[in-house]
PDB file of N, CA and C in Angstrom:
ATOM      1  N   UNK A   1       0.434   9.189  15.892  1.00  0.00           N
ATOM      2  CA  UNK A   1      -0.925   8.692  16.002  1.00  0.00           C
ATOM      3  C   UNK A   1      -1.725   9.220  14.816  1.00  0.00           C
ATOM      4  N   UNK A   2      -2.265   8.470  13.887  1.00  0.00           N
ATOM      5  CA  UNK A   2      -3.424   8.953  13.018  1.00  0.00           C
ATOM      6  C   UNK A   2      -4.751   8.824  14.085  1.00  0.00           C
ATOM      7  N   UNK A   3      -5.202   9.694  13.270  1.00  0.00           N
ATOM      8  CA  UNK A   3      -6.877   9.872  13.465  1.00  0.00           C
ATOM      9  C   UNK A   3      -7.566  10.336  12.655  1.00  0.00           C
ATOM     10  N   UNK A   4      -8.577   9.356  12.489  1.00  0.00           N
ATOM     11  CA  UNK A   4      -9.150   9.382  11.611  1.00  0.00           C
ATOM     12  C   UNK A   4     -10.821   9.683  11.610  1.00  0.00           C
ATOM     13  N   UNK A   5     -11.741  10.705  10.688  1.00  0.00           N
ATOM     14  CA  UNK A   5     -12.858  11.412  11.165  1.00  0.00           C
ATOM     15  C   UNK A   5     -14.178  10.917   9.945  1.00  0.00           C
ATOM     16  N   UNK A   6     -15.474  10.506  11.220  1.00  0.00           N
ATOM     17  CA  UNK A   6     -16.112   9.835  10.258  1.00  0.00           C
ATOM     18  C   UNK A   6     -17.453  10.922  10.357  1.00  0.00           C
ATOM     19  N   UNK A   7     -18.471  10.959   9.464  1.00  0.00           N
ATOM     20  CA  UNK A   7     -19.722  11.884  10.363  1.00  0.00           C
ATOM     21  C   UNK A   7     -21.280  11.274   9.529  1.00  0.00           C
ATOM     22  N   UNK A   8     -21.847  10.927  10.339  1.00  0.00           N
ATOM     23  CA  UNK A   8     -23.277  10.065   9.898  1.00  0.00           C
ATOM     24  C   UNK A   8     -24.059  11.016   9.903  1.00  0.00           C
ATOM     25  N   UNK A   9     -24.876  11.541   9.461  1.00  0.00           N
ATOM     26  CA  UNK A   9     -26.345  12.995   9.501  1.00  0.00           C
ATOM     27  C   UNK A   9     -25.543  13.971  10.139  1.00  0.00           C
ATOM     28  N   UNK A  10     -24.209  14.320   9.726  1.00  0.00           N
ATOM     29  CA  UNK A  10     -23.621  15.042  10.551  1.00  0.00           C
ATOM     30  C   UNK A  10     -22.995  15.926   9.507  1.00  0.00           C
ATOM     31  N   UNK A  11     -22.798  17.522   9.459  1.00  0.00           N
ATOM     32  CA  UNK A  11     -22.023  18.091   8.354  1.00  0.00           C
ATOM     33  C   UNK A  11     -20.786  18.263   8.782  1.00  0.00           C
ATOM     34  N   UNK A  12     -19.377  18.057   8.238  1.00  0.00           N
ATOM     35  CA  UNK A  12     -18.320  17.746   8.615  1.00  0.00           C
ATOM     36  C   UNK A  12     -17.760  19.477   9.296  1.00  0.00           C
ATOM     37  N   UNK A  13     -17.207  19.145  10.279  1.00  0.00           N
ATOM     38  CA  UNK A  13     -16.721  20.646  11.000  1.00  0.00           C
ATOM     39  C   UNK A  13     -15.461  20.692  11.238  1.00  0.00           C
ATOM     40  N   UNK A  14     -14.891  21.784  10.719  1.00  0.00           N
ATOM     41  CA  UNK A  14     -13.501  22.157  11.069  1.00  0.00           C
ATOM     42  C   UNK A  14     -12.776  21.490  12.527  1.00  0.00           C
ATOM     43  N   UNK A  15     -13.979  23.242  13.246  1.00  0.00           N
ATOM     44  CA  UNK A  15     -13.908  23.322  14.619  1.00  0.00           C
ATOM     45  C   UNK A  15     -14.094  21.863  15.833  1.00  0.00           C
ATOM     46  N   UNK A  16     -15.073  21.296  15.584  1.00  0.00           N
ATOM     47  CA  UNK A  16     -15.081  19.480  15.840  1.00  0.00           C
ATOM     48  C   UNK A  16     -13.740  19.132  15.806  1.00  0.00           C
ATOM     49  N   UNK A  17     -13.248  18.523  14.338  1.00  0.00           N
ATOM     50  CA  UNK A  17     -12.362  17.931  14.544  1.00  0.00           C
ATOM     51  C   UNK A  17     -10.771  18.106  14.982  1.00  0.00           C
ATOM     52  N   UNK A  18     -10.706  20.172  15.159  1.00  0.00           N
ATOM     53  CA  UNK A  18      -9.484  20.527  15.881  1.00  0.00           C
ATOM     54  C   UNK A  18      -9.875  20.067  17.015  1.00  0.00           C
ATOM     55  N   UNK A  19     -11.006  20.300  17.740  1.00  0.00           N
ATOM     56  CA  UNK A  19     -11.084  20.215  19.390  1.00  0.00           C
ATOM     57  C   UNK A  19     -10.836  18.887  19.448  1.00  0.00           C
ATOM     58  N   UNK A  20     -11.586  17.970  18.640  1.00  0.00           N
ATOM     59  CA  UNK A  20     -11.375  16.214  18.879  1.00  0.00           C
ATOM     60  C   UNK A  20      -9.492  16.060  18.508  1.00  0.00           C
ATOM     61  N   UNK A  21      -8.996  16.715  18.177  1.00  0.00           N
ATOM     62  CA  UNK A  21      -7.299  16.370  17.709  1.00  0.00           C
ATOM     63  C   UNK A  21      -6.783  17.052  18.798  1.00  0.00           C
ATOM     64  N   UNK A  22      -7.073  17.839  19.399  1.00  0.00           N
ATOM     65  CA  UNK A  22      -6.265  18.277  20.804  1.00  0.00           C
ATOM     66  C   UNK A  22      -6.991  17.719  22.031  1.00  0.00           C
ATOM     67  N   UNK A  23      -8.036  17.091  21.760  1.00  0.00           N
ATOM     68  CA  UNK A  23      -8.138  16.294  23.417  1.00  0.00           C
ATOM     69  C   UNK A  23      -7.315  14.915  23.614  1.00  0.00           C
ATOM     70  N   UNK A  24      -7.483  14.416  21.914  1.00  0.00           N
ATOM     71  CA  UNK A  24      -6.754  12.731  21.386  1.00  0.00           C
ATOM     72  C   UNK A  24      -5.187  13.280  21.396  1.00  0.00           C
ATOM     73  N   UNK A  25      -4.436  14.611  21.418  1.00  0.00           N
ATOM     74  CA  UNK A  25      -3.209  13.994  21.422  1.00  0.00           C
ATOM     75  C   UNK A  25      -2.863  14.421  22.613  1.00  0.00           C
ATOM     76  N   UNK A  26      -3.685  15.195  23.640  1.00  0.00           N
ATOM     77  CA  UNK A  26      -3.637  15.056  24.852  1.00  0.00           C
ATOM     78  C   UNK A  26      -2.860  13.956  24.968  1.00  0.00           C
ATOM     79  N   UNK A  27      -4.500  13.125  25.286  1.00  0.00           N
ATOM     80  CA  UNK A  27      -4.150  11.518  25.608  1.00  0.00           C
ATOM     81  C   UNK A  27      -3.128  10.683  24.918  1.00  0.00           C
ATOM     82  N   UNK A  28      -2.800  11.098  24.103  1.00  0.00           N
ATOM     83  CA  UNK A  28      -1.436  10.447  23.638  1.00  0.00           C
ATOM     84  C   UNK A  28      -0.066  10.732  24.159  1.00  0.00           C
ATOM     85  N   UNK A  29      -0.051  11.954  24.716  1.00  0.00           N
ATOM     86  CA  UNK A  29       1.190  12.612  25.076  1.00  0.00           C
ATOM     87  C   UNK A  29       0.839  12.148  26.596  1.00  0.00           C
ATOM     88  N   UNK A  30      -0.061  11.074  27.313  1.00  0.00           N
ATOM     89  CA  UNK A  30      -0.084  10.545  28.282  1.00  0.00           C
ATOM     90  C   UNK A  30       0.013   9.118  28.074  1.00  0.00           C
ATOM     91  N   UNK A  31      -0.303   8.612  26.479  1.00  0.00           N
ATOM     92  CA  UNK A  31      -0.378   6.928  26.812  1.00  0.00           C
ATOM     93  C   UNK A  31       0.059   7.078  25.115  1.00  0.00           C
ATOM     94  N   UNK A  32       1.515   6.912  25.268  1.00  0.00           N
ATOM     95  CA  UNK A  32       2.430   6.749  23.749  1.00  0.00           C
ATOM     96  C   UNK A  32       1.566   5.508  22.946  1.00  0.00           C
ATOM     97  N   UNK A  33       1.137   4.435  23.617  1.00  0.00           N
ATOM     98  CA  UNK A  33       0.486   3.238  23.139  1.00  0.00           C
ATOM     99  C   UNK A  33      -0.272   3.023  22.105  1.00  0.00           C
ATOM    100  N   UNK A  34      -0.712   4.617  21.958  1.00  0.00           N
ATOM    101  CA  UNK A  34      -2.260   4.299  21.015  1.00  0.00           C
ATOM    102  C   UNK A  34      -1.885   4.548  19.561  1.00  0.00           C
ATOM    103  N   UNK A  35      -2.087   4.078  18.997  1.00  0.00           N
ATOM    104  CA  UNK A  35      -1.199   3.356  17.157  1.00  0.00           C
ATOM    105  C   UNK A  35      -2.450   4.844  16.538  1.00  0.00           C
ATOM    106  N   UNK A  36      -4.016   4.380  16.280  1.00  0.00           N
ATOM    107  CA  UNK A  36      -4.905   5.104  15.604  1.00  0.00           C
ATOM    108  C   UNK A  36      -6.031   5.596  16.540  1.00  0.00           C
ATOM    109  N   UNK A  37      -6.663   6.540  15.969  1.00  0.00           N
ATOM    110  CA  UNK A  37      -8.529   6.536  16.741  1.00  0.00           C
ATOM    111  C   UNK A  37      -9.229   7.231  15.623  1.00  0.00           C
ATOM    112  N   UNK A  38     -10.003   6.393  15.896  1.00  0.00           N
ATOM    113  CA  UNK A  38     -10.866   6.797  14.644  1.00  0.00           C
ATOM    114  C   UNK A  38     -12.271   7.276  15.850  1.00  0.00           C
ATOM    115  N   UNK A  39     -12.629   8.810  15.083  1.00  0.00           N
ATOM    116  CA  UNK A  39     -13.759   9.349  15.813  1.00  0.00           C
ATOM    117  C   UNK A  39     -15.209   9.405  14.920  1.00  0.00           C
ATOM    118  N   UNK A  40     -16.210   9.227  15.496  1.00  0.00           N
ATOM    119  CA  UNK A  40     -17.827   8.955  14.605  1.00  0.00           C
ATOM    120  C   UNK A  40     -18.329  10.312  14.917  1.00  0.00           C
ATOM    121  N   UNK A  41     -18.654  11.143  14.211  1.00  0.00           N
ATOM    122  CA  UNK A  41     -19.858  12.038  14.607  1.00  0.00           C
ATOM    123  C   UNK A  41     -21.191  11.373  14.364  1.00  0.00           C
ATOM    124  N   UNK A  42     -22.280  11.253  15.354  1.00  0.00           N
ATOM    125  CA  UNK A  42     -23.245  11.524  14.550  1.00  0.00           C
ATOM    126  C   UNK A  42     -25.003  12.014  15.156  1.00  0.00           C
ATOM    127  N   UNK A  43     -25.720  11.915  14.828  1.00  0.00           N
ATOM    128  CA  UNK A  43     -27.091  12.365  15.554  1.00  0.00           C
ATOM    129  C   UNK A  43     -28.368  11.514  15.922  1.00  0.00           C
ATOM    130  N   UNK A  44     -28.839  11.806  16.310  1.00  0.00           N
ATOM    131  CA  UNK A  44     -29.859  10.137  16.809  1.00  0.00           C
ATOM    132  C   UNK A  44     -31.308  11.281  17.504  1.00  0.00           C
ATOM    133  N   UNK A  45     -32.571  10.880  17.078  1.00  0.00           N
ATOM    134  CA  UNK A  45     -33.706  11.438  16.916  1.00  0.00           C
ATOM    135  C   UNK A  45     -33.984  10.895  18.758  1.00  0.00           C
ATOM    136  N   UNK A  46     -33.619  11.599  19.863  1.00  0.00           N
ATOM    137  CA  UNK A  46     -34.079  11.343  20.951  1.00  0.00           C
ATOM    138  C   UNK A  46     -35.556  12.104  21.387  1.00  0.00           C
ATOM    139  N   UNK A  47     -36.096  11.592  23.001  1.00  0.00           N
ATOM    140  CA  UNK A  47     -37.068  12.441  22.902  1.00  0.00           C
ATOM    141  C   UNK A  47     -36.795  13.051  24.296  1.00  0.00           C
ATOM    142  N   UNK A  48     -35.651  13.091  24.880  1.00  0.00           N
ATOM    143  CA  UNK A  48     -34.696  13.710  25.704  1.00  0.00           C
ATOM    144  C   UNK A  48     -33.753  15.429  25.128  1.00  0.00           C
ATOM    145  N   UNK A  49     -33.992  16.366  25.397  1.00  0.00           N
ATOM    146  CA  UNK A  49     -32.880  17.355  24.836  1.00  0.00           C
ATOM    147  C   UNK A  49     -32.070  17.622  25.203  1.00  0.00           C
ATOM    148  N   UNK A  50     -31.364  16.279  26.136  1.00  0.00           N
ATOM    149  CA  UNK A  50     -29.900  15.968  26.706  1.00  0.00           C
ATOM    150  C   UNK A  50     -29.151  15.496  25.914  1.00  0.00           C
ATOM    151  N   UNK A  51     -29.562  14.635  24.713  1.00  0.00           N
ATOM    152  CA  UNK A  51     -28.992  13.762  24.286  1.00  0.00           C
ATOM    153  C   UNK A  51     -29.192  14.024  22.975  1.00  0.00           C
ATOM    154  N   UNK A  52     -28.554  12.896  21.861  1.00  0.00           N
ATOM    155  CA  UNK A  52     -28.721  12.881  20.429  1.00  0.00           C
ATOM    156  C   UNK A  52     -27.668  13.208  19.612  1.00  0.00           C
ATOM    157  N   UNK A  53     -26.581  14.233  20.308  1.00  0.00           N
ATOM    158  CA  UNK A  53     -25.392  14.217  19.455  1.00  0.00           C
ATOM    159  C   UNK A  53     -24.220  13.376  20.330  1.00  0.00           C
ATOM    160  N   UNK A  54     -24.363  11.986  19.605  1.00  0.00           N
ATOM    161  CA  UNK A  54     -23.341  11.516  20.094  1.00  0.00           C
ATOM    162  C   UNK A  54     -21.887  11.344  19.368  1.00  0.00           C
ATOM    163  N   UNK A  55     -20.777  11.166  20.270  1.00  0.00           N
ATOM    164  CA  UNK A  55     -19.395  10.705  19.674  1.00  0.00           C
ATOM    165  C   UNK A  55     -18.694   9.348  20.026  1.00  0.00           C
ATOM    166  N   UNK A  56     -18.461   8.467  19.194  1.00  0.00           N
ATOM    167  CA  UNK A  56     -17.958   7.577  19.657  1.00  0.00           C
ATOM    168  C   UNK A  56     -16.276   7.711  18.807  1.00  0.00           C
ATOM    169  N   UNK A  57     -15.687   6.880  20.219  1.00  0.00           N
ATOM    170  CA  UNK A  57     -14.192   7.188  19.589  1.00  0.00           C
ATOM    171  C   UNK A  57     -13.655   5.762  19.870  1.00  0.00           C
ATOM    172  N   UNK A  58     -12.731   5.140  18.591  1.00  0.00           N
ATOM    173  CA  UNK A  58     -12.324   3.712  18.950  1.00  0.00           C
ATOM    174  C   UNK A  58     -10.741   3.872  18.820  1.00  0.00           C
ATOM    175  N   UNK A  59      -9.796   3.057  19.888  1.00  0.00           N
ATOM    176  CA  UNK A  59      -8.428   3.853  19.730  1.00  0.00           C
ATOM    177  C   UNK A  59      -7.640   2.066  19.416  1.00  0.00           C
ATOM    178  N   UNK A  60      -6.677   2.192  18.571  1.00  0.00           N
ATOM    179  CA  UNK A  60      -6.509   0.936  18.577  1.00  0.00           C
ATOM    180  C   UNK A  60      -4.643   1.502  19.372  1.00  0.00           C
ATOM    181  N   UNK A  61      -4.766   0.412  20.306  1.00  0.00           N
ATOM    182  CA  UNK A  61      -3.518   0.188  21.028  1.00  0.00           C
ATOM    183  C   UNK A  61      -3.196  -1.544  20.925  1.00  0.00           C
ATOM    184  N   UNK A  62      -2.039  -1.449  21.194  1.00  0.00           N
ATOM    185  CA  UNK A  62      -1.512  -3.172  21.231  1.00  0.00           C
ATOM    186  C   UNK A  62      -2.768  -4.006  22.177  1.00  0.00           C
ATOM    187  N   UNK A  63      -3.027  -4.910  21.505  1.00  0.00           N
ATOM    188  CA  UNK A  63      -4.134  -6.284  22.058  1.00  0.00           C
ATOM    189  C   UNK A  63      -5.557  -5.482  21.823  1.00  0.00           C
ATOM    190  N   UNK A  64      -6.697  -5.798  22.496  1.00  0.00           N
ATOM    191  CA  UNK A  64      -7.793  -5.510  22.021  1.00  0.00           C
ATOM    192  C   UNK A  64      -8.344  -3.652  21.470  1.00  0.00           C
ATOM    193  N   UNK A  65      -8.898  -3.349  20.874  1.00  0.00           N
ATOM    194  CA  UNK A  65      -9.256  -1.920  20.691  1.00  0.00           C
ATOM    195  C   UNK A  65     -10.121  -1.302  21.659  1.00  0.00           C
ATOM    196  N   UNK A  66     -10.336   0.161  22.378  1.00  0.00           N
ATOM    197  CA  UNK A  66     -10.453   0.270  22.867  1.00  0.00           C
ATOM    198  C   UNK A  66     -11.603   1.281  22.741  1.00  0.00           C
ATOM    199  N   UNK A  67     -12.931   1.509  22.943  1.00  0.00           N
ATOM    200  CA  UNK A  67     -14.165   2.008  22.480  1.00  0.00           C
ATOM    201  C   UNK A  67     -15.168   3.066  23.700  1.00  0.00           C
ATOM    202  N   UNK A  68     -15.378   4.129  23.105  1.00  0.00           N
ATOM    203  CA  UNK A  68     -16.019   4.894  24.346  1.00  0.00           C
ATOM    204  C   UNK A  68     -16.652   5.705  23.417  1.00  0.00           C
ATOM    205  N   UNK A  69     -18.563   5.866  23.866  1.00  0.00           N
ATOM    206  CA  UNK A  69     -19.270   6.463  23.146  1.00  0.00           C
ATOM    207  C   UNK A  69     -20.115   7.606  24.276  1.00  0.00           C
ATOM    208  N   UNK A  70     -20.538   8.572  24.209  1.00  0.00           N
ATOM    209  CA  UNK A  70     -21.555   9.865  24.522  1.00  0.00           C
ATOM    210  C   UNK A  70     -22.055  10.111  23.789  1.00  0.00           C
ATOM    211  N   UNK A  71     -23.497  10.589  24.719  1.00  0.00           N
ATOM    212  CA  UNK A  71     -24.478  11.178  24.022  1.00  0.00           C
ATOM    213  C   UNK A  71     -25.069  12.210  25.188  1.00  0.00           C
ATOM    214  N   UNK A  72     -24.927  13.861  24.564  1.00  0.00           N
ATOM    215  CA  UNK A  72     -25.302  14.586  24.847  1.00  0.00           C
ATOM    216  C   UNK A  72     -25.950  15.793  23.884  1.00  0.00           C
ATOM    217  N   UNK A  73     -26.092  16.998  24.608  1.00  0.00           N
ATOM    218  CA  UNK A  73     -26.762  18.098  23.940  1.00  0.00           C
ATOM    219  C   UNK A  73     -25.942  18.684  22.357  1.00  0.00           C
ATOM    220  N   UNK A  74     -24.630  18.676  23.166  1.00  0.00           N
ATOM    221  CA  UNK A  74     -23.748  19.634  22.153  1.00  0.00           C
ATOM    222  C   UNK A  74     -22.537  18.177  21.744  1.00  0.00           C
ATOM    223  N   UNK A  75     -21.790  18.087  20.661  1.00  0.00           N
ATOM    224  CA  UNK A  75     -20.516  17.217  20.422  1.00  0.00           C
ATOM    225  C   UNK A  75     -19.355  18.127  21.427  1.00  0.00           C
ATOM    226  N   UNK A  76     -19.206  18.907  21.681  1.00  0.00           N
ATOM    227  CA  UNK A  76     -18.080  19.086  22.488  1.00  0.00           C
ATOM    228  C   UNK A  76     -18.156  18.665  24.172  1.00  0.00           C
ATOM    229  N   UNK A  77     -19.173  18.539  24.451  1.00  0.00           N
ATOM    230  CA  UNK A  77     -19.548  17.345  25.789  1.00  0.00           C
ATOM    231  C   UNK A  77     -19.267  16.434  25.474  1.00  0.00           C
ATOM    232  N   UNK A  78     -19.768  15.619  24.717  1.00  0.00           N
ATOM    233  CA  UNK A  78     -20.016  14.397  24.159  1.00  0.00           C
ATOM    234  C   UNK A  78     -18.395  13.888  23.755  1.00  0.00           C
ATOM    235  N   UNK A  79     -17.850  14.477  23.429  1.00  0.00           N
ATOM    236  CA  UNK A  79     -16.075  14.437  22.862  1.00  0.00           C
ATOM    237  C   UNK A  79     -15.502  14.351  24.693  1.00  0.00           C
ATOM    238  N   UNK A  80     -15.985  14.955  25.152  1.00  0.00           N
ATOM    239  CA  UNK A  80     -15.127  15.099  26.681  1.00  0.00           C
ATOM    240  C   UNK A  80     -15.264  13.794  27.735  1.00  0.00           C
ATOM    241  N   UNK A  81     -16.363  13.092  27.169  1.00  0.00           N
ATOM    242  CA  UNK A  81     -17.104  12.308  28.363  1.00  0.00           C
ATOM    243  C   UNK A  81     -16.648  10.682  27.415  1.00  0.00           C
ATOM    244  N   UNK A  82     -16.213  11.333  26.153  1.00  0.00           N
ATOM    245  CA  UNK A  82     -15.501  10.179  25.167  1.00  0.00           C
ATOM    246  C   UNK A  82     -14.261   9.896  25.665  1.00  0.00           C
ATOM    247  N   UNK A  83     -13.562  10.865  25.494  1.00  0.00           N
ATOM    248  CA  UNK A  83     -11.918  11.193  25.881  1.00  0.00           C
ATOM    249  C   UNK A  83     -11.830  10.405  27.565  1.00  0.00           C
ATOM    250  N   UNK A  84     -12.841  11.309  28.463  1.00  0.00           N
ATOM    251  CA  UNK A  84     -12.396  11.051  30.157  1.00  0.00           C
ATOM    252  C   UNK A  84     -12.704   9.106  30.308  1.00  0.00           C
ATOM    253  N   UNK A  85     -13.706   8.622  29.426  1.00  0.00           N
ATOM    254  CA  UNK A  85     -13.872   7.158  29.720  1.00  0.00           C
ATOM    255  C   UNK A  85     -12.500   6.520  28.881  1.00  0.00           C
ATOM    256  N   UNK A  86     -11.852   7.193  27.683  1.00  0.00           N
ATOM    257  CA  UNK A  86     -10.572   6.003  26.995  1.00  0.00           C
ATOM    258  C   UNK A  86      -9.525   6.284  28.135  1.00  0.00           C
ATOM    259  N   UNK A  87      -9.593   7.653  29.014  1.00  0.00           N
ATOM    260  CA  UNK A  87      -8.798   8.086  30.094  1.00  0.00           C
ATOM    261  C   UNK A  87      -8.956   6.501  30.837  1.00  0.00           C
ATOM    262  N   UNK A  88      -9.767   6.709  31.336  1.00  0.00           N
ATOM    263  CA  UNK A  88     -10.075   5.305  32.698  1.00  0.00           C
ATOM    264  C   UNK A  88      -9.758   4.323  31.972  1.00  0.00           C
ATOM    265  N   UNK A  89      -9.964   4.045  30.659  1.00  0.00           N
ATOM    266  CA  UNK A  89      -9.907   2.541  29.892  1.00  0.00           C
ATOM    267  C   UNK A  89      -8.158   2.124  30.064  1.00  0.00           C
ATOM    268  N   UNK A  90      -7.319   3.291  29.240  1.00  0.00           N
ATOM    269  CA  UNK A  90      -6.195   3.537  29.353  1.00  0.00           C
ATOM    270  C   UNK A  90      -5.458   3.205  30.265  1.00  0.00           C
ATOM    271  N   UNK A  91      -5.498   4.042  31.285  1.00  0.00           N
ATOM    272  CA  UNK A  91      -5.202   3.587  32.672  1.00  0.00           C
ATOM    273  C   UNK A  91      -5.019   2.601  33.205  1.00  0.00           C
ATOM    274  N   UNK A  92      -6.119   1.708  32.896  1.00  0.00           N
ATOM    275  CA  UNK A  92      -6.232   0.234  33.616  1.00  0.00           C
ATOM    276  C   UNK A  92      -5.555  -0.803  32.744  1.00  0.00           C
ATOM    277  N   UNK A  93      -5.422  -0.435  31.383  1.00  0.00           N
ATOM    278  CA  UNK A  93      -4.720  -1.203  30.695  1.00  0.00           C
ATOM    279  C   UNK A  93      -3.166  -1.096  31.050  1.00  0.00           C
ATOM    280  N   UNK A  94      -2.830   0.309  31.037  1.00  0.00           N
ATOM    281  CA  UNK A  94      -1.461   0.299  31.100  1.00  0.00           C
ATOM    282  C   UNK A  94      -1.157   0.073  32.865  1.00  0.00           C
ATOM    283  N   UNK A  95      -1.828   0.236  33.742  1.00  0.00           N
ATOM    284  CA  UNK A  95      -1.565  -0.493  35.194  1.00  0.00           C
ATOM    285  C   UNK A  95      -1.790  -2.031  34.907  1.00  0.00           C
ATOM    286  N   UNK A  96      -2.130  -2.608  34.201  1.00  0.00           N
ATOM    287  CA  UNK A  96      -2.019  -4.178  33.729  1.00  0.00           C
ATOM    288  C   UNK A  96      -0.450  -4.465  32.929  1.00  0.00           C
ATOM    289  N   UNK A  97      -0.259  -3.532  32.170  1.00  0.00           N
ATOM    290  CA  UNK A  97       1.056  -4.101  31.309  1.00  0.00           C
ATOM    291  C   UNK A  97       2.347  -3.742  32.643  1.00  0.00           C
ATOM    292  N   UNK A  98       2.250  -2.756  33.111  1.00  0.00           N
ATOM    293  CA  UNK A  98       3.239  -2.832  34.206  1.00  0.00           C
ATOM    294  C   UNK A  98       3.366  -3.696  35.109  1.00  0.00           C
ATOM    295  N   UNK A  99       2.470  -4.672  35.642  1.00  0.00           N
ATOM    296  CA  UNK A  99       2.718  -5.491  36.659  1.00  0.00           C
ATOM    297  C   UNK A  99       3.424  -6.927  35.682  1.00  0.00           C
ATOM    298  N   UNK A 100       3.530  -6.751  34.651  1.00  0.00           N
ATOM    299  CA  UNK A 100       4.190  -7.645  34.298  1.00  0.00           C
ATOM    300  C   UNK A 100       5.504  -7.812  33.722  1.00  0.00           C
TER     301      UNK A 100
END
């Protein structure tokens, strides 16, 4: 699996993108399927101090690509709540390719 790391108003971080490479090959070492993911850092001027660092992560597997974005306080939430939704996305895709 490549993965690949992008960052918008964001200064590029070591630590980020180890934690984002061990949650993504997690999920890989659960769903062989996924070819690339390309991950976005970036920041967004909210008027909430829940939100604003979001991550979006796009994973390309066979047939359509597969996209899950957060926005929270810190990027290492925001990476988790990325990861647990391609979890559910995943899932339902590959309970679709099995019934056939």
């Amino acid at each position: 699996m490549n993965i690949n790391f992008e960052y918008h108003d964001v200064e590029a971080s070591d630590r980020l993108e180890a934690y984002a490479k061990e949650k993504l090959e997690k999920l890989y070492d659960k769903f062989q399927m996924i070819i690339r993911a390309d991950v976005f850092f970036k920041t967004e001027n909210t008027s909430s101090d829940e939100t604003g660092m979001i991550c979006n992560i796009r994973v390309s597997v066979p047939g359509p690509r597969l996209f899950a974005e957060a926005s929270h306080d810190n990027f290492i939430s925001s990476i988790n709540e990325s990861v647990k939704e391609l979890d559910r996305q995943l899932t339902k895709k590959k309970e679709k390719l099995a019934t056939y």
